[in-house]
Protein backbone atom coordinates (compact mmCIF):
# COMPACT_ATOMS: atom_id res chain seq x y z
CA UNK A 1 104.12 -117.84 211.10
CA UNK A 2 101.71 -120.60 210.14
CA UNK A 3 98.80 -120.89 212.82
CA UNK A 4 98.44 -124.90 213.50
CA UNK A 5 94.89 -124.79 214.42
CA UNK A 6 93.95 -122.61 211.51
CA UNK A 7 95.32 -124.82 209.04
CA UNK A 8 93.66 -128.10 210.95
CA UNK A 9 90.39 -126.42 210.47
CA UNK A 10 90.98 -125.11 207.22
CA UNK A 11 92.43 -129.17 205.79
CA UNK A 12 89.56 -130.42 207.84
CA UNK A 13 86.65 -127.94 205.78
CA UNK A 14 88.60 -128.74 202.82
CA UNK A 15 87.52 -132.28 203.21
CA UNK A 16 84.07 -131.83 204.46
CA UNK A 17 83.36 -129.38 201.07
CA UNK A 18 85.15 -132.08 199.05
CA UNK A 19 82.52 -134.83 200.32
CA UNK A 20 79.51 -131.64 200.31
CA UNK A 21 80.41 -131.08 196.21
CA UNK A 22 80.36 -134.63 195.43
CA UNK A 23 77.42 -135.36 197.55
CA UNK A 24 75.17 -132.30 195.46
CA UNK A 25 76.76 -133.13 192.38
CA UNK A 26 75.58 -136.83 192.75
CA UNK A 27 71.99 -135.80 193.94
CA UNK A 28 71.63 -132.63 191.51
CA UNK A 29 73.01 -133.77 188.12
CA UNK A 30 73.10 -138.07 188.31
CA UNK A 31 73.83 -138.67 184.88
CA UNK A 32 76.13 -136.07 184.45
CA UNK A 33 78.09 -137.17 187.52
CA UNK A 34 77.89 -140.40 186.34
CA UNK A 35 79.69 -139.60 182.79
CA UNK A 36 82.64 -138.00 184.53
CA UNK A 37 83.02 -141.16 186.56
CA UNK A 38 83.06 -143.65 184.03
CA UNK A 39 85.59 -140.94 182.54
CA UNK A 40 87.76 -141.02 185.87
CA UNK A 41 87.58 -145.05 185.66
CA UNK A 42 88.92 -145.22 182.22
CA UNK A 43 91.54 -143.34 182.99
CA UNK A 44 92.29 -145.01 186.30
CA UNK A 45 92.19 -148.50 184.16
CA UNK A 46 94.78 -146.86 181.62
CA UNK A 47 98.47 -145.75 182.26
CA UNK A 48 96.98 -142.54 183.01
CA UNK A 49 95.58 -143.73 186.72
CA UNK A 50 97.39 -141.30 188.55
CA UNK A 51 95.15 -138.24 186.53
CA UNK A 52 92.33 -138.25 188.63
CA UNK A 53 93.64 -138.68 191.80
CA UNK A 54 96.29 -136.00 191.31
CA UNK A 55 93.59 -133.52 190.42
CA UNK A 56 91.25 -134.94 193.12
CA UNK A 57 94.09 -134.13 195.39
CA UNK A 58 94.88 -130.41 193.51
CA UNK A 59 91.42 -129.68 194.03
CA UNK A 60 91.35 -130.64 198.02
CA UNK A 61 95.17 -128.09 198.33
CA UNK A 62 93.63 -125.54 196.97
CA UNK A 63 90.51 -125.67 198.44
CA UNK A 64 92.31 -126.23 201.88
CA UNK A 65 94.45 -123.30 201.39
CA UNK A 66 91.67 -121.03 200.29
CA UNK A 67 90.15 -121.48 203.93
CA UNK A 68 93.32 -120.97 205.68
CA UNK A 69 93.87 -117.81 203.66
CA UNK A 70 90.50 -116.74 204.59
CA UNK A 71 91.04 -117.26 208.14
CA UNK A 72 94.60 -115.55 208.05
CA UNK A 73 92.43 -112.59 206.66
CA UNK A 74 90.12 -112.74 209.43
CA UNK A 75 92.54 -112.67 211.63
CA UNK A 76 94.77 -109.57 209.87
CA UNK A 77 91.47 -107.92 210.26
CA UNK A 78 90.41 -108.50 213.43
CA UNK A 79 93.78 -107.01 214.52
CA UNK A 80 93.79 -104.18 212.47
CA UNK A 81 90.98 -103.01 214.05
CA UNK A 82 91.58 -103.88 217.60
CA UNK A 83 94.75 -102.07 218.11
């Protein structure tokens, strides 16, 4: 059964790390980040436009999911142990 305020918190941490890794990646490697943008434009101005947002939005599911298995864990555990 899917917990609905588990997977809230886990889509809304999802987002916040999203913002978090492009935030360090913009202040840590600049020119770097900056190559794989002009990358993501060019394909964006292409017929390829839907590539980066489809693995923008891969990358935010999985990351999502990954907290709401972590908190289904938690919560296996926490039972385990109480009873």
């Amino acid at each position: 059964m899917v917990n609905s305020k588990q997977l809230k918190l886990s889509f809304f941490l999802g987002a916040i790390l999203c913002m978090l890794k492009v935030i360090i990646s913009l202040l840590g490697h600049y020119n770097d980040t900056l190559q794989i943008f002009n990358v993501g434009f060019m394909l964006i101005q292409t017929k390829y436009w839907f590539v980066p947002f489809l693995l923008i939005a891969l990358f935010y599911i999985f990351v999502s999911f990954l907290f709401y298995l972590i908190f289904r864990l938690i919560n296996l555990g926490v039972r385990f142990f109480l009873n």
